[in-house]
N, C-alpha and C. Protein backbone atom coordinates (compact mmCIF):
# COMPACT_ATOMS: atom_id res chain seq x y z
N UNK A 1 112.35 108.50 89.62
CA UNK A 1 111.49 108.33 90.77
C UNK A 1 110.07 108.69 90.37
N UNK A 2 109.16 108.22 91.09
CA UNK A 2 107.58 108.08 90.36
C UNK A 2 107.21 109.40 91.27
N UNK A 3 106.34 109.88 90.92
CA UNK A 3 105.15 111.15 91.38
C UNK A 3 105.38 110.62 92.67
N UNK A 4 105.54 112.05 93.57
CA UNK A 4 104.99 111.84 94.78
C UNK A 4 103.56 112.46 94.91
N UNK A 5 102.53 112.45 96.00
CA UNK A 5 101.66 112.73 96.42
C UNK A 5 101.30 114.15 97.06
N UNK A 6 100.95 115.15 96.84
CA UNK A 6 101.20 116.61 97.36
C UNK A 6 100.63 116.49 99.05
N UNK A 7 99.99 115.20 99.57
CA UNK A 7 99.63 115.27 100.63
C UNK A 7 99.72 114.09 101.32
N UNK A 8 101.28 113.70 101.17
CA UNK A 8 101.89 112.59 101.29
C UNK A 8 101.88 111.84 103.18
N UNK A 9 101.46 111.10 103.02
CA UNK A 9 101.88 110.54 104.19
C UNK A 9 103.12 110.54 105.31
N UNK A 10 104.30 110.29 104.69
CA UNK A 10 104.95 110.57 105.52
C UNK A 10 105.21 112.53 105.69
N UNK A 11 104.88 113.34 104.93
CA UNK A 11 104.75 114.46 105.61
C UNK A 11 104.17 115.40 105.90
N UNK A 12 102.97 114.17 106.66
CA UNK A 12 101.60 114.78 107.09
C UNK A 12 101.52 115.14 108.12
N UNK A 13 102.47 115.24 109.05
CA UNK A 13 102.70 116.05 110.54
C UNK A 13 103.06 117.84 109.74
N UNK A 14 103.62 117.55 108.98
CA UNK A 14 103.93 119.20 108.21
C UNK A 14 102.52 119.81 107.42
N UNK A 15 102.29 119.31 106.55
CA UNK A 15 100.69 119.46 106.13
C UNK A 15 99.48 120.07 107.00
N UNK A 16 99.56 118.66 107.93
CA UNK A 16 98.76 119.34 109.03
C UNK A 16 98.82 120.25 110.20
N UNK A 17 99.48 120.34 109.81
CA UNK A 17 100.35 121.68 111.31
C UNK A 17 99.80 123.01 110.06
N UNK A 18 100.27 122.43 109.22
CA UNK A 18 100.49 123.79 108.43
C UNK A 18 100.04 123.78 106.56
N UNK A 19 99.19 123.85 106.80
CA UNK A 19 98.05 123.28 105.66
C UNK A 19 98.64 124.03 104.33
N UNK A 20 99.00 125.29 104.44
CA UNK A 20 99.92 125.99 102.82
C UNK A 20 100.90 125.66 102.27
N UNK A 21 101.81 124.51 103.26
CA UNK A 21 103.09 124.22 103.24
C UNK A 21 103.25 123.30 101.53
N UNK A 22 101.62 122.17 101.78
CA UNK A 22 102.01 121.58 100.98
C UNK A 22 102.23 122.35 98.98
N UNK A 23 101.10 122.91 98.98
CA UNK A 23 101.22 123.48 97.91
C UNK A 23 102.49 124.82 97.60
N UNK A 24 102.96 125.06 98.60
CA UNK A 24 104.34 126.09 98.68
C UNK A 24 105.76 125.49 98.23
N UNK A 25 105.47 124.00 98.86
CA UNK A 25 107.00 123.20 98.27
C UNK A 25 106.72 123.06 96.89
N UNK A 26 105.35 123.26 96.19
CA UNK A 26 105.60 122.36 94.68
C UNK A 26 106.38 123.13 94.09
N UNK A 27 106.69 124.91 94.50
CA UNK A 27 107.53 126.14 93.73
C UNK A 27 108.59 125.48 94.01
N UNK A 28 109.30 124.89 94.47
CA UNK A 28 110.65 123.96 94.38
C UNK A 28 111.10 122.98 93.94
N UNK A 29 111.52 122.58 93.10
CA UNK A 29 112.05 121.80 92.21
C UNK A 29 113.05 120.70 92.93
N UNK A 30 112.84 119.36 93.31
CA UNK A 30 113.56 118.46 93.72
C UNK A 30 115.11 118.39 92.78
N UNK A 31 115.94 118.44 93.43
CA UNK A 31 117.58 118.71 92.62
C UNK A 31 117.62 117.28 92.42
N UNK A 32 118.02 117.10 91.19
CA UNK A 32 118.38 115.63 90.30
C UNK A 32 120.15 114.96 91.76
N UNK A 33 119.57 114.18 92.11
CA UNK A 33 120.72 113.42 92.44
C UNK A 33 120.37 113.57 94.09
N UNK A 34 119.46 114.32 94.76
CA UNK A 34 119.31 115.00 95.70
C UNK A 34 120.80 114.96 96.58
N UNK A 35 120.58 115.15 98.00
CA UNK A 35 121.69 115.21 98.99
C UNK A 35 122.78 114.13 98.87
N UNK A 36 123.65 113.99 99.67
CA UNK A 36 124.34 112.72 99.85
C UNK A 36 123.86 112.10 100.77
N UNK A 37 122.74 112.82 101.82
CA UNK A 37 122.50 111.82 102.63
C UNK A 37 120.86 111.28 102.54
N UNK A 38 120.61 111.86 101.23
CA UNK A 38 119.36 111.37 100.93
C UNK A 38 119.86 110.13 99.99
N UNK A 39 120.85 110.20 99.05
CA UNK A 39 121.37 108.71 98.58
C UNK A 39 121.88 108.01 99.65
N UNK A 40 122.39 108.41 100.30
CA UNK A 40 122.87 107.29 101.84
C UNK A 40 121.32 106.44 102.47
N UNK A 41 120.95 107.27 102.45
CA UNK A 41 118.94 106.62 102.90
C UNK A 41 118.45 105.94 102.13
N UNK A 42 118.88 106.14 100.49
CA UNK A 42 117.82 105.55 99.80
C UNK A 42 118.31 104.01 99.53
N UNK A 43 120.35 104.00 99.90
CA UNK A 43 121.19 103.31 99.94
C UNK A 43 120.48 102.29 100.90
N UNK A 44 120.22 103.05 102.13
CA UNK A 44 119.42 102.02 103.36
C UNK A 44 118.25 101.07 102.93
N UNK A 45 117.81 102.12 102.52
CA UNK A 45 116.00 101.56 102.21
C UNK A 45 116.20 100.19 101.35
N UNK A 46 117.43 100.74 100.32
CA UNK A 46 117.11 99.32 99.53
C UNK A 46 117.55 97.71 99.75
N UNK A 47 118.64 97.93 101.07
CA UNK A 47 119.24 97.30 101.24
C UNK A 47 118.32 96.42 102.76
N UNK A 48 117.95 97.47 103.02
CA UNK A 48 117.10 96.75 103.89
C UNK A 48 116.01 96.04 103.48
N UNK A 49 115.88 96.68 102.06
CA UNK A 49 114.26 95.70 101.71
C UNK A 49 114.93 94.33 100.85
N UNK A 50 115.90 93.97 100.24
CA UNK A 50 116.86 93.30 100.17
C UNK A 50 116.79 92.04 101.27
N UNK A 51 117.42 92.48 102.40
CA UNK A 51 117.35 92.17 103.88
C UNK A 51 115.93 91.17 104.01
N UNK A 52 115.19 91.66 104.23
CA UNK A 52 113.69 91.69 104.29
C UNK A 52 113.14 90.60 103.20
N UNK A 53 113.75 90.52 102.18
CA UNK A 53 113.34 89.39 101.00
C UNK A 53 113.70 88.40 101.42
N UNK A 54 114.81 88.39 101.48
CA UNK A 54 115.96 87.51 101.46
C UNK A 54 115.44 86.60 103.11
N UNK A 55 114.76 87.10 103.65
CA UNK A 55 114.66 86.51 105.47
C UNK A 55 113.14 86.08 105.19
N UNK A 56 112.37 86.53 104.55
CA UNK A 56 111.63 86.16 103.70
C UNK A 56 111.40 85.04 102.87
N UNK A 57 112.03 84.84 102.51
CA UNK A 57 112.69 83.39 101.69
C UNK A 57 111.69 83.89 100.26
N UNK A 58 112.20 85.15 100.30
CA UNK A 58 111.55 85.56 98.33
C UNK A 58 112.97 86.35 97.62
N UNK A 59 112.46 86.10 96.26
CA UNK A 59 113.92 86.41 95.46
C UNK A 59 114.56 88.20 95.32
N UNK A 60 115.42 87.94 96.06
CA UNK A 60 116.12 89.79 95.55
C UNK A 60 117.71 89.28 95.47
N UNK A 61 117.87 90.23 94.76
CA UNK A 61 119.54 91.07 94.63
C UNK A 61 120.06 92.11 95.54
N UNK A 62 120.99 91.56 96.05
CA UNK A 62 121.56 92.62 96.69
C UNK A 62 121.82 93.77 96.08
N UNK A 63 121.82 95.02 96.47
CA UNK A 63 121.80 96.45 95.92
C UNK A 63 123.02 96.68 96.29
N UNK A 64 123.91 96.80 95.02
CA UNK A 64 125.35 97.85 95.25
C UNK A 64 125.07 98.99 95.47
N UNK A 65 125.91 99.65 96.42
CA UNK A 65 126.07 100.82 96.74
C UNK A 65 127.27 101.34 96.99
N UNK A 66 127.56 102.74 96.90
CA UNK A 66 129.02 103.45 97.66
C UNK A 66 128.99 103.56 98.75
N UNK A 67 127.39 103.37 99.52
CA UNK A 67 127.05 104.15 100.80
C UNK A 67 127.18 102.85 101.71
N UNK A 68 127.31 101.62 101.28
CA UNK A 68 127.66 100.68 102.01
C UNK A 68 128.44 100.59 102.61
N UNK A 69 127.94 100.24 104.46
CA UNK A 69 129.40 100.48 105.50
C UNK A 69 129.16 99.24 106.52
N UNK A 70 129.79 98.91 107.64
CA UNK A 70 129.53 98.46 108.63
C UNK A 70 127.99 98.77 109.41
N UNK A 71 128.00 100.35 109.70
CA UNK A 71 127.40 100.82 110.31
C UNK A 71 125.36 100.28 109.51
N UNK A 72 125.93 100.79 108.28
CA UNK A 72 124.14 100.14 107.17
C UNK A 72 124.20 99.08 107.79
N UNK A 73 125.23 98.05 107.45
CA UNK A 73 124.74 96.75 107.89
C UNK A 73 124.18 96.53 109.20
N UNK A 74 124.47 97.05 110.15
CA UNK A 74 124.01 96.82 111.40
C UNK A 74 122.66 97.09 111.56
N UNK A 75 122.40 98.34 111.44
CA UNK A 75 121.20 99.21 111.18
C UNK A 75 120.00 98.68 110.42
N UNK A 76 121.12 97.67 109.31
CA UNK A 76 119.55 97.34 108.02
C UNK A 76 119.11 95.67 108.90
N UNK A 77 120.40 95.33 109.46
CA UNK A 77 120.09 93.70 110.39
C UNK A 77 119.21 94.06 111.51
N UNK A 78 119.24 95.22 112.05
CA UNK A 78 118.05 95.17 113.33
C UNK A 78 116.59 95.78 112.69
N UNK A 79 117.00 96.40 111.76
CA UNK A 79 115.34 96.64 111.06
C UNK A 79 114.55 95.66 110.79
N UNK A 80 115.62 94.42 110.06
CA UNK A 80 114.57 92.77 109.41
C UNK A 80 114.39 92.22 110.69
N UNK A 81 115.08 92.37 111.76
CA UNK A 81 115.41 91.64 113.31
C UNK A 81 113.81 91.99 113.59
N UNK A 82 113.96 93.23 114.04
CA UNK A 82 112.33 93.90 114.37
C UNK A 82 111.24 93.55 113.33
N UNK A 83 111.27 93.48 111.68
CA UNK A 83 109.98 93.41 111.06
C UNK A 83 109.59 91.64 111.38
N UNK A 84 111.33 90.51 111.58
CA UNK A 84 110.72 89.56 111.13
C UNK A 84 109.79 88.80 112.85
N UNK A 85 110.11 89.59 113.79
CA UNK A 85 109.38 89.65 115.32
C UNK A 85 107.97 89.80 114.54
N UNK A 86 107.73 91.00 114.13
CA UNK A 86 106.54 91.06 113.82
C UNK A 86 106.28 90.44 113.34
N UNK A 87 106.35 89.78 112.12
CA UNK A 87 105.56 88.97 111.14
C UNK A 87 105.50 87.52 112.11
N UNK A 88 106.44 87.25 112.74
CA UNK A 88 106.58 86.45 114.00
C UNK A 88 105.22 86.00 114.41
N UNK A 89 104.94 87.27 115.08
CA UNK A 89 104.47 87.57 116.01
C UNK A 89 102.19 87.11 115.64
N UNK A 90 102.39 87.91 114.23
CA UNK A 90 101.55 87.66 113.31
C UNK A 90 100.85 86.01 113.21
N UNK A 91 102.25 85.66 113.02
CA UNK A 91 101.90 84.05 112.79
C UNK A 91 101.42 83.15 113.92
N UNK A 92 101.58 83.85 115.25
CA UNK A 92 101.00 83.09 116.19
C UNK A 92 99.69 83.55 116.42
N UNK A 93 99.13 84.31 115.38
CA UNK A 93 97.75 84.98 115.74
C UNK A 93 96.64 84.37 114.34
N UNK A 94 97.84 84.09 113.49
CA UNK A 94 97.25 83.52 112.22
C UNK A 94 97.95 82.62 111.70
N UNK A 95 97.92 81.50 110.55
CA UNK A 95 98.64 80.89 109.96
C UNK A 95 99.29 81.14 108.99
N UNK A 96 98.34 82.24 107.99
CA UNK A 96 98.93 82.66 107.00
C UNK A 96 98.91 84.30 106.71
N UNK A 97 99.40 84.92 107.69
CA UNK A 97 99.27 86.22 107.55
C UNK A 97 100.01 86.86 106.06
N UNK A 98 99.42 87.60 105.59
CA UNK A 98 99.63 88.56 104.22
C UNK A 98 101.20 89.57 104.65
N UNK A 99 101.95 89.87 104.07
CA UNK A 99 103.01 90.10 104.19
C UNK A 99 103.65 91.14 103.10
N UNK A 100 103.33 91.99 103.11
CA UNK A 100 103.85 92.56 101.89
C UNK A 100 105.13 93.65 102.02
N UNK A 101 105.72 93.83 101.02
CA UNK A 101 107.19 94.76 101.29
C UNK A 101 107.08 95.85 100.21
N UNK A 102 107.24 97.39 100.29
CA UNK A 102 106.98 98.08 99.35
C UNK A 102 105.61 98.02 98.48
N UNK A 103 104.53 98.22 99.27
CA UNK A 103 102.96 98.18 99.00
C UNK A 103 102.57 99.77 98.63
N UNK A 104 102.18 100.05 97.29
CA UNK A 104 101.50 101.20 97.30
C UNK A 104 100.01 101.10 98.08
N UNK A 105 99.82 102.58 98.40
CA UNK A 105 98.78 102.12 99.25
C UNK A 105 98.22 103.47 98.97
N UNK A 106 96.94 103.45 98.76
CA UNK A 106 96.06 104.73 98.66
C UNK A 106 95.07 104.74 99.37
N UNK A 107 95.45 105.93 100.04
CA UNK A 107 93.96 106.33 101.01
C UNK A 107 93.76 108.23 100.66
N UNK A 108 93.26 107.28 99.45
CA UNK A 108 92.29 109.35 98.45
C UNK A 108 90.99 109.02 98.82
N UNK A 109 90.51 108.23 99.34
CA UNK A 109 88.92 108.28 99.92
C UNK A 109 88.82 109.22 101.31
N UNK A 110 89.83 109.72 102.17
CA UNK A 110 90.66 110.25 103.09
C UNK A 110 91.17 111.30 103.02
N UNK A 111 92.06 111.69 101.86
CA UNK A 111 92.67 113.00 101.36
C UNK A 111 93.16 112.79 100.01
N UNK A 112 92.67 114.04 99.19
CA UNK A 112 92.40 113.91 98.29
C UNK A 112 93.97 113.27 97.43
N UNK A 113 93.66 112.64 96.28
CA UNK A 113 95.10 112.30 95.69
C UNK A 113 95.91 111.76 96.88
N UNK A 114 95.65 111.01 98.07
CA UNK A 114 96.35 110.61 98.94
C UNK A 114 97.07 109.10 98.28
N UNK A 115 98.21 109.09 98.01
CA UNK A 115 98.77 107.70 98.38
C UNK A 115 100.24 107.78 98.66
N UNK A 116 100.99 106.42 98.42
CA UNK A 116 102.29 106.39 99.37
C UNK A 116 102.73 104.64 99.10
N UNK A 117 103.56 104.48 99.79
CA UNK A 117 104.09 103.27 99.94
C UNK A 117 104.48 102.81 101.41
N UNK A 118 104.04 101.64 101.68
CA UNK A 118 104.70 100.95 103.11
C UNK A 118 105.71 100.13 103.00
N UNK A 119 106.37 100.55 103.53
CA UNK A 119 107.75 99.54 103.86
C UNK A 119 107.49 98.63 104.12
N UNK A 120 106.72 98.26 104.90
CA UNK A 120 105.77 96.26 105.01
C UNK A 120 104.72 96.91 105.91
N UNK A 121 104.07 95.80 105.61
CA UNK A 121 102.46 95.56 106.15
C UNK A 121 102.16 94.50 106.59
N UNK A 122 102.11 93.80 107.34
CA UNK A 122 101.49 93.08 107.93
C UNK A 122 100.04 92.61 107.92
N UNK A 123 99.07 91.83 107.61
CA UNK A 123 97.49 91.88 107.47
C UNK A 123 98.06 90.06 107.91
N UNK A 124 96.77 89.95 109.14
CA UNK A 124 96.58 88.91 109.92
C UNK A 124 95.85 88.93 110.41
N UNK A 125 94.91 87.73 111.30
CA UNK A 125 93.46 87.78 111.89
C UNK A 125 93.42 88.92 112.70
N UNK A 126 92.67 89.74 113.20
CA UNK A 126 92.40 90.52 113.94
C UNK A 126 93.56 91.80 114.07
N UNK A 127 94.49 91.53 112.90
CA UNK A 127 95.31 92.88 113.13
C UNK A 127 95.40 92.93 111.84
């Protein structure tokens, strides 16, 4: 897994509540393999971005997993259900709205060493 960001986006409600936090977790060492239900998530994530290609009409592989159930599937089908509304939604505002899936994205002009990744993005006229 690549560097995370010490003032990461998604846990910038913790950061900012509590500004020591971030530099206090670096004394902790992420455990190789983490939780089971952090591989169950990451199981999600990939399968949904999978999902997301594939509805997309761009090239992926489905991601084997152990964590694959009924329940992922449902869960990862209403996530593309909801992104592909949006991008939908996009297209009636533009013709060719920008679309991206797994976008690093840096905003260190903002906070320092700030970046991260979006699950999709959307960029279209006026949004």
């Amino acid at each position: 897994m690549g560097k995370h960001a010490l003032l990461s986006a998604s846990s910038s409600k913790r950061w900012l509540s509590c500004t020591p936090s971030a530099r206090l977790e670096e004394q902790f060492k992420d455990e190789p393999g983490g939780s089971v239900y952090a591989e169950e998530g990451t199981a999600a994530h990939a399968l949904a971005e999978h999902k997301l290609k594939k509805a997309l009409k761009r090239h992926s592989k489905r991601p084997v997993s152990d964590y694959h159930c009924d329940e992922m599937e449902e869960c990862t089908d209403g996530y593309v259900a909801f992104a592909m509304e949006q991008v939908e939604l996009a297209r009636q505002e533009c013709s060719d709205p920008v679309v991206l899936i797994e976008q690093r994205l840096d905003y260190s002009a903002y906070v320092p060493e700030g970046f991260g990744t979006g699950d999709l993005l959307i960029v279209a006229d006026h949004i």
